[in-house]
C-alpha atoms as a PDB file:
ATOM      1  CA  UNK A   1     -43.552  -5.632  15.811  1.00  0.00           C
ATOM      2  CA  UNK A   2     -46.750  -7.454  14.973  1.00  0.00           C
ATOM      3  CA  UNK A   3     -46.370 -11.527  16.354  1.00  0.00           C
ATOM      4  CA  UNK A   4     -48.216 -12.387  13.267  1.00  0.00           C
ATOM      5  CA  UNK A   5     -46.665 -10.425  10.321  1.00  0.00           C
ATOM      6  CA  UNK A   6     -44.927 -13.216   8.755  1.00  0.00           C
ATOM      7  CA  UNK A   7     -46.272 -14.244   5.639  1.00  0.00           C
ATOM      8  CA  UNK A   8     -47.878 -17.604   5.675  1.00  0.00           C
ATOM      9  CA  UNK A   9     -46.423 -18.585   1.425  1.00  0.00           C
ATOM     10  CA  UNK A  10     -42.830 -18.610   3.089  1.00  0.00           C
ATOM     11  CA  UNK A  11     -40.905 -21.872   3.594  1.00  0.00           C
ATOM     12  CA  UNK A  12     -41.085 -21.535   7.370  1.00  0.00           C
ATOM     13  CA  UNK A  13     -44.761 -21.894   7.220  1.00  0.00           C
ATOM     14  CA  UNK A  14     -45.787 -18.177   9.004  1.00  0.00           C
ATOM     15  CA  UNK A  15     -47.358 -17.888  12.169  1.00  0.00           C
ATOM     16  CA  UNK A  16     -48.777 -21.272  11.776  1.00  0.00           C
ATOM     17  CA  UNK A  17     -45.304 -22.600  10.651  1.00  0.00           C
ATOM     18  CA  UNK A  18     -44.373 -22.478  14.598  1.00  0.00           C
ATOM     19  CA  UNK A  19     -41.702 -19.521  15.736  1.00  0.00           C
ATOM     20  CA  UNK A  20     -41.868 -17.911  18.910  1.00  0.00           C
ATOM     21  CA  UNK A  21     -41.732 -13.925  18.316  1.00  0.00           C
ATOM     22  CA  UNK A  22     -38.508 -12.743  20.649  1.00  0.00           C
ATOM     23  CA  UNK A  23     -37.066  -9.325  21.091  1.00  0.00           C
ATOM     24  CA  UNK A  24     -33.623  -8.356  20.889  1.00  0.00           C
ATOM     25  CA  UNK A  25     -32.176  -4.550  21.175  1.00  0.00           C
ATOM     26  CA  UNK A  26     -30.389  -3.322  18.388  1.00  0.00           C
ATOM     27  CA  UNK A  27     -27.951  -1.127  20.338  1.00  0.00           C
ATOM     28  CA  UNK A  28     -25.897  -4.546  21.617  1.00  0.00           C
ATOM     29  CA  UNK A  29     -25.032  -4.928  17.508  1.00  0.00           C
ATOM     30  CA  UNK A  30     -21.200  -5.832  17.393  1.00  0.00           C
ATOM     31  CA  UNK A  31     -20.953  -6.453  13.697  1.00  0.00           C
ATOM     32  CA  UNK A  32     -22.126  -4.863  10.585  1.00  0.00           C
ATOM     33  CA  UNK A  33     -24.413  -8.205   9.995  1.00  0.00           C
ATOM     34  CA  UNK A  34     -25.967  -8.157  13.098  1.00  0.00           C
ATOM     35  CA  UNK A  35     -26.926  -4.318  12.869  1.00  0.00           C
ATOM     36  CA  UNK A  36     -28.506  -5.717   9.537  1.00  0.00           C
ATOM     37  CA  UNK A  37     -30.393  -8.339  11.127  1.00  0.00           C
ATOM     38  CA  UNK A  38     -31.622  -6.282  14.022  1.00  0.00           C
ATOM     39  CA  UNK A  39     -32.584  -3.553  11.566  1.00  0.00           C
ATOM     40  CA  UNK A  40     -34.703  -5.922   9.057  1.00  0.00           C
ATOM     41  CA  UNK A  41     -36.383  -7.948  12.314  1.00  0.00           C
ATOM     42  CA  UNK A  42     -37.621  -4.501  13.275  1.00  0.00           C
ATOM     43  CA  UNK A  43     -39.116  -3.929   9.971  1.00  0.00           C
ATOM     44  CA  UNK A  44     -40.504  -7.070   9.352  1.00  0.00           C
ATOM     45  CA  UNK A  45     -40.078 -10.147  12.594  1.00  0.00           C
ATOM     46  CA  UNK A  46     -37.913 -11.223  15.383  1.00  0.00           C
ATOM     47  CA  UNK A  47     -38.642 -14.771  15.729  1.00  0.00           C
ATOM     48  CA  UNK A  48     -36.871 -18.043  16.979  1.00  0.00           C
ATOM     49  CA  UNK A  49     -38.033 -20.977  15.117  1.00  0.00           C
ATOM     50  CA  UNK A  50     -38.574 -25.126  15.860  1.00  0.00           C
ATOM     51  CA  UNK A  51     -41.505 -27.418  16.259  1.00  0.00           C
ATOM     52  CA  UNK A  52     -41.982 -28.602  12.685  1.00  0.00           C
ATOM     53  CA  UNK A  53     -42.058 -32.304  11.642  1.00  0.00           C
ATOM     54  CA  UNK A  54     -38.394 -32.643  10.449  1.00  0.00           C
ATOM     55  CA  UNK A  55     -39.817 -34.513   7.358  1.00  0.00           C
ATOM     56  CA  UNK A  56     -42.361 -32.386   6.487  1.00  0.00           C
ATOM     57  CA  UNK A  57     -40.058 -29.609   6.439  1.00  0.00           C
ATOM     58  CA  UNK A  58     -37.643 -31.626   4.657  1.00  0.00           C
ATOM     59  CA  UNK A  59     -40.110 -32.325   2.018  1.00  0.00           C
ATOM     60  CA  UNK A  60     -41.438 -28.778   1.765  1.00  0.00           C
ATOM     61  CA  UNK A  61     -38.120 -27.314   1.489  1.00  0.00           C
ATOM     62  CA  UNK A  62     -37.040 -30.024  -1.442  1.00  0.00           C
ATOM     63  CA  UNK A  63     -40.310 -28.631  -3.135  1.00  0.00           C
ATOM     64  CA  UNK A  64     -38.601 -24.826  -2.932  1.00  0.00           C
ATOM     65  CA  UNK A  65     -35.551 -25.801  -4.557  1.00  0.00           C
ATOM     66  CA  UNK A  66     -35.455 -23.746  -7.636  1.00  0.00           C
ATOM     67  CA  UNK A  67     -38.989 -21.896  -7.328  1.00  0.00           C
ATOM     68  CA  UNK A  68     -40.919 -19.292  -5.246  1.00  0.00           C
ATOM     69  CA  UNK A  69     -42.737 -20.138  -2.104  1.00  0.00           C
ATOM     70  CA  UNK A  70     -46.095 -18.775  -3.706  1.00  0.00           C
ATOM     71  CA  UNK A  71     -45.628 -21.690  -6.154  1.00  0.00           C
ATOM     72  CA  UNK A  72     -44.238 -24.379  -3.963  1.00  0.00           C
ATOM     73  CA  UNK A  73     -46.314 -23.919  -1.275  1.00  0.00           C
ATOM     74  CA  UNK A  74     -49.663 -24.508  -2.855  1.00  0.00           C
ATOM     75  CA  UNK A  75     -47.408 -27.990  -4.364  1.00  0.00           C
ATOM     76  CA  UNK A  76     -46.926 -28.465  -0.699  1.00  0.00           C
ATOM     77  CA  UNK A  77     -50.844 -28.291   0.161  1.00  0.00           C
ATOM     78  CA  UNK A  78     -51.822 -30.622  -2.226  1.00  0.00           C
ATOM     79  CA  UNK A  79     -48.936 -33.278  -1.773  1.00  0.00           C
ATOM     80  CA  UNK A  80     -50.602 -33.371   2.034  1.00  0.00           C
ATOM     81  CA  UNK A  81     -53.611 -33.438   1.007  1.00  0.00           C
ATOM     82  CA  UNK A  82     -53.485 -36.898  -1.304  1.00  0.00           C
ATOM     83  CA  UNK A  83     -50.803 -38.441   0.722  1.00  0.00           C
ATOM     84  CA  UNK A  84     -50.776 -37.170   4.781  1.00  0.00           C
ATOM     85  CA  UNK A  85     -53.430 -39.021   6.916  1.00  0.00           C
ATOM     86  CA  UNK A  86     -53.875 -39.764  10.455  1.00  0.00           C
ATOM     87  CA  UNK A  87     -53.227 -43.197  10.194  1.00  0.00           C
ATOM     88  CA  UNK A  88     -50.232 -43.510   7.700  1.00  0.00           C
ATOM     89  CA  UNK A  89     -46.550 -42.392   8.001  1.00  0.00           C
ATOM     90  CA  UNK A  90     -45.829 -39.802   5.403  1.00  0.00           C
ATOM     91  CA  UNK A  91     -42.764 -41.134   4.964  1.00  0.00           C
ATOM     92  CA  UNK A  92     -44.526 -44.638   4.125  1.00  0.00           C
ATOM     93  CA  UNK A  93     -47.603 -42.984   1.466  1.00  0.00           C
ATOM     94  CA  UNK A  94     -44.411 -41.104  -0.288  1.00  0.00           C
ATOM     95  CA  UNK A  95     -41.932 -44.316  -0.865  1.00  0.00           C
ATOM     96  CA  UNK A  96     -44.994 -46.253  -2.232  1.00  0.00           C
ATOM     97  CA  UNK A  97     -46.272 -43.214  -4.495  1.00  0.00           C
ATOM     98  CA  UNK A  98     -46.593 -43.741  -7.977  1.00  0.00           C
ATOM     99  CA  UNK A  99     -43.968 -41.146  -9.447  1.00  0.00           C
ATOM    100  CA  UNK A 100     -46.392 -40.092 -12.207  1.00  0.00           C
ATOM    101  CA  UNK A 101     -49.003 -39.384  -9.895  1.00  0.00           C
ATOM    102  CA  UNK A 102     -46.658 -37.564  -7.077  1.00  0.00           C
ATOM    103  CA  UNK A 103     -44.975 -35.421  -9.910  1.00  0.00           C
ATOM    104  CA  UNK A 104     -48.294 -34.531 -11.242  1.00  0.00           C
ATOM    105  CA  UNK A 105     -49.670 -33.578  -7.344  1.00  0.00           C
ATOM    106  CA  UNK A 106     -46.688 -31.396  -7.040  1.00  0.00           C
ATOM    107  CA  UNK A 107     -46.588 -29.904 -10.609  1.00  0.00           C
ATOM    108  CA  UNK A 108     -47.049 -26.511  -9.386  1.00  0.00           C
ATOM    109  CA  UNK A 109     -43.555 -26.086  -7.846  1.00  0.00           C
ATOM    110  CA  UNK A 110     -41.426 -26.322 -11.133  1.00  0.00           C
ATOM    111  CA  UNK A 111     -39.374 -29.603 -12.014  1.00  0.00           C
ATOM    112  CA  UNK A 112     -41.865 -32.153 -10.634  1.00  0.00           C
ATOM    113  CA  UNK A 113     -40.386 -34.858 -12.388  1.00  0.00           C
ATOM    114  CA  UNK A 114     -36.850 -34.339 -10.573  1.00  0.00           C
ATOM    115  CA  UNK A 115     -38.613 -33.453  -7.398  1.00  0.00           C
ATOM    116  CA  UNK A 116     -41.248 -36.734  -7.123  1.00  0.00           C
ATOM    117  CA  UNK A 117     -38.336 -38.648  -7.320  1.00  0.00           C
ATOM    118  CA  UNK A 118     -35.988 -36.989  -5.343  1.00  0.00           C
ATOM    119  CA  UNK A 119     -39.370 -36.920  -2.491  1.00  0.00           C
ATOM    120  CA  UNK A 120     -39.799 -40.599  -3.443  1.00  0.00           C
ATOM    121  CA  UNK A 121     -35.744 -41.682  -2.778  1.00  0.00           C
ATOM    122  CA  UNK A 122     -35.969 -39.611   0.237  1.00  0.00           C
ATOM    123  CA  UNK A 123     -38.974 -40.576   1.906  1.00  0.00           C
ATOM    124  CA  UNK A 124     -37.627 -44.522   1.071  1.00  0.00           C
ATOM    125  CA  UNK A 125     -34.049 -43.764   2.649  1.00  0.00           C
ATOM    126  CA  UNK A 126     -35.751 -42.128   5.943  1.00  0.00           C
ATOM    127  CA  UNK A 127     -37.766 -45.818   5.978  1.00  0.00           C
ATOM    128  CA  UNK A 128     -34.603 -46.912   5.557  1.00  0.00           C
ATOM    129  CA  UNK A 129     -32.376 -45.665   7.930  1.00  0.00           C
ATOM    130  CA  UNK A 130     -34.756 -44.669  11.087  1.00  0.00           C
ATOM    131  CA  UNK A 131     -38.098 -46.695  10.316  1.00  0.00           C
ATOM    132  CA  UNK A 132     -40.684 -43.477  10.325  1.00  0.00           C
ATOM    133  CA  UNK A 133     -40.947 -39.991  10.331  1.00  0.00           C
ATOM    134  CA  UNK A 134     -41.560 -39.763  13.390  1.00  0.00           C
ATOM    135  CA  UNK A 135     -37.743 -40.971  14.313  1.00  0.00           C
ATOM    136  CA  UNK A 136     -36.496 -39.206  12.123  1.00  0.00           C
ATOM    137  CA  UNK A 137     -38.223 -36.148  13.400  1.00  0.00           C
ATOM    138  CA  UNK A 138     -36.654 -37.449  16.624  1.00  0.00           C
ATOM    139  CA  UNK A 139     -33.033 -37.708  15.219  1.00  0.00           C
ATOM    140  CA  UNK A 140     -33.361 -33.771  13.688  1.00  0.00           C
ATOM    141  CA  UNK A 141     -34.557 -33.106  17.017  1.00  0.00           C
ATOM    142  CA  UNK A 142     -31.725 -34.512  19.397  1.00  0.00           C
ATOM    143  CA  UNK A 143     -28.938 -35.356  17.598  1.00  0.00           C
ATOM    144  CA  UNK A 144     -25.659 -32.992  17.148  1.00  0.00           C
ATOM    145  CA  UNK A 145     -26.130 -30.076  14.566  1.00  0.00           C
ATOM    146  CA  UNK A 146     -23.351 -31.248  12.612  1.00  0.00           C
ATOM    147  CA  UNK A 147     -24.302 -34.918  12.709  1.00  0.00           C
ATOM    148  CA  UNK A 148     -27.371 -33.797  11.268  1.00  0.00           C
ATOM    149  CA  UNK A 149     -26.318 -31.765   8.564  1.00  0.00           C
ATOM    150  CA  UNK A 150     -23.807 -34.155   7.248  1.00  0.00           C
ATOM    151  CA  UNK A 151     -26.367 -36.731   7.509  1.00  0.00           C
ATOM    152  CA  UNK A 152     -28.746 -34.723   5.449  1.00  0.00           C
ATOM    153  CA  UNK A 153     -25.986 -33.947   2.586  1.00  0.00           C
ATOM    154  CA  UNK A 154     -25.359 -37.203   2.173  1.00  0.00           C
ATOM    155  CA  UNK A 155     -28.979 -37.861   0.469  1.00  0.00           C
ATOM    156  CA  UNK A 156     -29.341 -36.986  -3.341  1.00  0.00           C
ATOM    157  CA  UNK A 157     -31.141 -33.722  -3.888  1.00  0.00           C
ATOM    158  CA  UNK A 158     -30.461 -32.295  -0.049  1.00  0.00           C
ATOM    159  CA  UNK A 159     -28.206 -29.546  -0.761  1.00  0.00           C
ATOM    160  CA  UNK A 160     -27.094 -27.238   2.209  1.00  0.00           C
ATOM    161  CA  UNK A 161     -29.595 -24.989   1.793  1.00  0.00           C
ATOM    162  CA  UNK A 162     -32.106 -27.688   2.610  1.00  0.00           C
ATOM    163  CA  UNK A 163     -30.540 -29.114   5.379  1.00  0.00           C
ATOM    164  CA  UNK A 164     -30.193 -26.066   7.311  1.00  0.00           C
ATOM    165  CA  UNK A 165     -33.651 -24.826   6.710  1.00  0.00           C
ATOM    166  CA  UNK A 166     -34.639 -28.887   8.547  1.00  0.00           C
ATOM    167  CA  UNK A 167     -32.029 -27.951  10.932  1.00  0.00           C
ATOM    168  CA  UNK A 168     -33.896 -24.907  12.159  1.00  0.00           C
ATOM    169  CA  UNK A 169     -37.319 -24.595  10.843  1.00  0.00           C
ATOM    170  CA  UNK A 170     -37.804 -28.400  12.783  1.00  0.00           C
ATOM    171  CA  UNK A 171     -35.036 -28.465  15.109  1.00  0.00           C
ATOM    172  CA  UNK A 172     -34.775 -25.035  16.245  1.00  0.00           C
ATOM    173  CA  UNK A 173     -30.957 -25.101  16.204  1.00  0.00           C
ATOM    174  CA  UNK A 174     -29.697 -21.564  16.724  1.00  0.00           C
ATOM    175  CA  UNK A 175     -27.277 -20.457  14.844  1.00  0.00           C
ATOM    176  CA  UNK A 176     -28.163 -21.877  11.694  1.00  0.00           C
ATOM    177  CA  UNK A 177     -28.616 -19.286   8.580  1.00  0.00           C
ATOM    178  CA  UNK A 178     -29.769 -21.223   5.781  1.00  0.00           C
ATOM    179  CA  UNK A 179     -28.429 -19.226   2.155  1.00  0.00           C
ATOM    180  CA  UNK A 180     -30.679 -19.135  -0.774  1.00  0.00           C
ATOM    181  CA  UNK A 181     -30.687 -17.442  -3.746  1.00  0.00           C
ATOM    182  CA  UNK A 182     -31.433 -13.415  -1.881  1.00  0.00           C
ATOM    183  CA  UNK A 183     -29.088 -14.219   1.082  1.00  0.00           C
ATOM    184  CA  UNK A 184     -26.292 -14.934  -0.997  1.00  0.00           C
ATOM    185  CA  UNK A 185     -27.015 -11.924  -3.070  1.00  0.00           C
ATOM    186  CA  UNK A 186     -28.032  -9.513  -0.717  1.00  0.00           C
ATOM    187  CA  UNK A 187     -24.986 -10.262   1.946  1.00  0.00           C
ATOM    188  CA  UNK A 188     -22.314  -9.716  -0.959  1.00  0.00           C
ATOM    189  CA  UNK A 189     -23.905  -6.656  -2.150  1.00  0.00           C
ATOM    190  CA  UNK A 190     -24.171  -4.895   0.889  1.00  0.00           C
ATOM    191  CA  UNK A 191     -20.176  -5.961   1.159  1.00  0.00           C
ATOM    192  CA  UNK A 192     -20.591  -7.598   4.465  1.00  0.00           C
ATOM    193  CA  UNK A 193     -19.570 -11.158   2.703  1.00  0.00           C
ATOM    194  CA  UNK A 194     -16.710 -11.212  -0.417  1.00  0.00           C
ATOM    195  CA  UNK A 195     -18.223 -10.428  -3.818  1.00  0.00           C
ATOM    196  CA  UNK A 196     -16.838 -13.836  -5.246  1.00  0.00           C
ATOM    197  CA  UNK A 197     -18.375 -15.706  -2.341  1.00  0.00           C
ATOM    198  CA  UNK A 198     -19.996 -18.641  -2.683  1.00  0.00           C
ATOM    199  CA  UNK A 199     -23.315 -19.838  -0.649  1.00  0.00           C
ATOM    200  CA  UNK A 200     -21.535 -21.831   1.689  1.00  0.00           C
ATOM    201  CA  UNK A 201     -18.833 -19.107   2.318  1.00  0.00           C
ATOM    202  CA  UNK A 202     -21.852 -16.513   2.615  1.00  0.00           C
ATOM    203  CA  UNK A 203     -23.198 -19.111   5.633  1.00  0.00           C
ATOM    204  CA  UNK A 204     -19.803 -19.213   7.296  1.00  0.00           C
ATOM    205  CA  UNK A 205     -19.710 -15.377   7.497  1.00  0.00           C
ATOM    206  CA  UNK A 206     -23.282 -15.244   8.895  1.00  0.00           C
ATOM    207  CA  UNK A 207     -23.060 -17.603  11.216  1.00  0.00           C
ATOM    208  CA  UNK A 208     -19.625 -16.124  12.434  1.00  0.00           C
ATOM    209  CA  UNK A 209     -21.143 -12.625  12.526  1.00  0.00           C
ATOM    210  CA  UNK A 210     -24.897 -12.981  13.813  1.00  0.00           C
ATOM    211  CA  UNK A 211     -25.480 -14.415  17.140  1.00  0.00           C
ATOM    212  CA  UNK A 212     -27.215 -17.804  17.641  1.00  0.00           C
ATOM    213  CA  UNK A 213     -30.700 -16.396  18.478  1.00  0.00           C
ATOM    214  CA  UNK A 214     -30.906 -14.210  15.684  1.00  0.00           C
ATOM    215  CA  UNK A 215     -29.465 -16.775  12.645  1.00  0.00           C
ATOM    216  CA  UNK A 216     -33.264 -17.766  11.889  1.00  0.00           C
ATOM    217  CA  UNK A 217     -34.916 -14.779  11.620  1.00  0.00           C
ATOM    218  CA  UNK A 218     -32.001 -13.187   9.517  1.00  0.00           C
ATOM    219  CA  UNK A 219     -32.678 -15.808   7.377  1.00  0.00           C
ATOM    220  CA  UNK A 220     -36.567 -15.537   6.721  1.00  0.00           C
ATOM    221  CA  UNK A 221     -36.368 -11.840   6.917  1.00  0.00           C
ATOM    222  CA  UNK A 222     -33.589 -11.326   4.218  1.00  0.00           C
ATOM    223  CA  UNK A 223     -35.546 -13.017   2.182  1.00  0.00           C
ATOM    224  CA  UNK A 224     -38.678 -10.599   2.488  1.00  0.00           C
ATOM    225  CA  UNK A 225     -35.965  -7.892   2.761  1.00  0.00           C
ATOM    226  CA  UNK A 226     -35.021  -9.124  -1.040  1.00  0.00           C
ATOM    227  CA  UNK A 227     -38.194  -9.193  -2.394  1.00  0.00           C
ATOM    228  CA  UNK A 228     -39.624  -6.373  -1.455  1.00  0.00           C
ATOM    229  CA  UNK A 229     -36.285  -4.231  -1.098  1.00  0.00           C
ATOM    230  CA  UNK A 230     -33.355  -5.672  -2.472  1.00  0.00           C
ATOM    231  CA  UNK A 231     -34.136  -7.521  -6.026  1.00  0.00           C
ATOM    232  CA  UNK A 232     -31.894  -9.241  -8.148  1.00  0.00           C
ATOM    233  CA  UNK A 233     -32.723  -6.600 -11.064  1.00  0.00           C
ATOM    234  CA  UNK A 234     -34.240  -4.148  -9.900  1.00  0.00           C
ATOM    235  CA  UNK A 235     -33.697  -3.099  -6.205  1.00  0.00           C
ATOM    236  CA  UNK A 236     -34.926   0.031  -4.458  1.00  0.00           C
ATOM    237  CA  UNK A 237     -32.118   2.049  -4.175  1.00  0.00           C
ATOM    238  CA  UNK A 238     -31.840   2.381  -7.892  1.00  0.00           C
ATOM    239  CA  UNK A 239     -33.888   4.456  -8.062  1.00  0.00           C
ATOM    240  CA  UNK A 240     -34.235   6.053  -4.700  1.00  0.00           C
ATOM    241  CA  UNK A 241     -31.406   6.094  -2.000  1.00  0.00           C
ATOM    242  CA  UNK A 242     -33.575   6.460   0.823  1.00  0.00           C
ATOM    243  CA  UNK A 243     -36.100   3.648  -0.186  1.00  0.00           C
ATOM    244  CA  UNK A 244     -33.736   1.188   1.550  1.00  0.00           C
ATOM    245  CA  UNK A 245     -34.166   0.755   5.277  1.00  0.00           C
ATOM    246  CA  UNK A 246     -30.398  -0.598   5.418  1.00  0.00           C
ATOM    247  CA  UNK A 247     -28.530   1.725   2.488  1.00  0.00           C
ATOM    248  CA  UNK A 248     -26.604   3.438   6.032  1.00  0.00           C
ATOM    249  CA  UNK A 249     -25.038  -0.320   5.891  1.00  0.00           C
ATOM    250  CA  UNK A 250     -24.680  -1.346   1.904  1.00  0.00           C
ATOM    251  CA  UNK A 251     -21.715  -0.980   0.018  1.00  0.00           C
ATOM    252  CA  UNK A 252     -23.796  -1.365  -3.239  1.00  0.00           C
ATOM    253  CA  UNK A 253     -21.712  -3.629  -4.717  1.00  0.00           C
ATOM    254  CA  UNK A 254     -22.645  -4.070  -8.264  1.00  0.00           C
ATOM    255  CA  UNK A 255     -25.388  -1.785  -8.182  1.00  0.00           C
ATOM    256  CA  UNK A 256     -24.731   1.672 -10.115  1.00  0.00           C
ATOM    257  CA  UNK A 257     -27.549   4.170  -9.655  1.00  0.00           C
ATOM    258  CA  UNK A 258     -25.738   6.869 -11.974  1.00  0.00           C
ATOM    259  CA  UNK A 259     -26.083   4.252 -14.959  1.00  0.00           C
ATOM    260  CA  UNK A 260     -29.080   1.983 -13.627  1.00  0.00           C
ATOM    261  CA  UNK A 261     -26.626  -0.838 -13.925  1.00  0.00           C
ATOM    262  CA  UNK A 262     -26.721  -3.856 -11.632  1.00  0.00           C
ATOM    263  CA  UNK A 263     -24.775  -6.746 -11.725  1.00  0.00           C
ATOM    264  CA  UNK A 264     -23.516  -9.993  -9.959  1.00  0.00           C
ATOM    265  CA  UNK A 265     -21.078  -8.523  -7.089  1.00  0.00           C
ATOM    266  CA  UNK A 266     -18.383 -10.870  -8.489  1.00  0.00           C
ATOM    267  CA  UNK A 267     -18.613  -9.400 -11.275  1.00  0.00           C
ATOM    268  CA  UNK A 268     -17.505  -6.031 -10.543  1.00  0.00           C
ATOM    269  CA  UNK A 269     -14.169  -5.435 -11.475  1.00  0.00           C
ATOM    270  CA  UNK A 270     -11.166  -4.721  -9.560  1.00  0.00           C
ATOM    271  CA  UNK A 271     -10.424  -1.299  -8.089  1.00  0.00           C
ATOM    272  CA  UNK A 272      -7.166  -0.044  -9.474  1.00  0.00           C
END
């Protein structure tokens, strides 16, 4: 496993994103989840994550919603470019942006008019409620994992996804496996979370079935696992069985090599 083989267009930032690589040995697996895990850190990282600026992150991930880190991410880069500086709060340079000017910084990442003001209303309630970034950073930091979160969900635009991706790409919490749009698929194809599962109950099986340490790197990996492996449309086993590194463990729900059909696992009907 290479420390460095994390791609650096991926929301936790790659090897410069922070992460410290880890090793784990895939024979202790207890669960079918954590055999996935294992198997997918071997192919692509093991890491355990932290160190970020909690607002940063919270900005970068708001930027994701909805779009591909190869487009958000260069958003990302120029929102720090015109509005990070040494001697002004983030936090601060975003509540007194000009929306117009923000949204068109940012227009990369898909729905920059939503987005600048979502950023704008957030970066105004963090003023708001801790003073900076920096204590807000602090409160991510050392504050309860559930205080956190529902602290988080209570802002406009801060869905669960994007508090548990602050939650452990800034505070390092273990056992935190943020769901996007390939975790919630992949997990419910493979049959390891019900077909009819929504994110949040995709999160609860995770969490319950991968161990602390291995929650962030699940996370990050699944996500390189479904773009390279396991696509919405088209994934690998469709056309090839053995081009999946996990088909031993997938219940390929949904996905019908005989007739090239794939669809939503909850949409499957009903053995008889």
């Amino acid at each position: 496993m290479s420390d460095d083989s994390e791609p650096a267009v991926n929301i936790s930032g790659g090897p410069a994103g922070g992460g410290r690589a880890a090793e784990f040995d895939p024979a202790t697996a207890e669960t079918r989840a954590e055999e996935v895990v294992d198997r997918l850190g071997e192919l692509f990282w093991q890491k355990e994550y932290g160190g970020r600026d909690a607002f940063t992150c919270l900005v970068r991930t708001i930027l994701s919603q909805n779009t591909s880190d190869e487009a958000s991410q260069p958003a990302h880069d120029a929102l720090i470019d015109r509005y990070d500086s040494d001697d002004t709060d983030l936090a601060e340079s975003l509540a007194a942006a000009e929306q117009s000017t923000l949204a068109e910084t940012i227009s990369g990442a898909g729905l920059y008019n939503q987005k600048s003001e979502t950023i704008i209303d957030t970066a105004e309630w963090v003023l708001e409620e801790f003073g900076s970034a920096a204590a807000f950073d602090a409160f991510v930091t050392n504050e309860a994992s559930a205080e956190v979160r529902e602290t988080l969900l209570e802002v406009r635009g801060v869905g669960p996804k994007t508090a548990d991706c602050v939650l452990l790409f800034a505070g390092g919490r273990g056992g935190v496996f943020p769901v996007d749009t390939h975790v919630h698929r992949i997990y419910r194809r493979m049959g390891i979370a019900p077909p009819d599962a929504d994110h949040e109950a995709v999160r609860e099986v995770l969490e319950r079935d991968v161990p602390a340490a291995k929650c962030g790197f699940g996370h990050t990996a699944t996500i390189q696992f479904g773009r390279e492996y396991c696509r919405a449309r088209t994934p690998a086993c469709l056309e090839d069985p053995d081009a999946c590194p996990v088909a031993d463990r997938c219940d390929q729900v949904g996905v019908f090599p005989e007739t090239g059909e794939v669809v939503d696992p909850a949409e499957v009907p009903e053995a008889e």
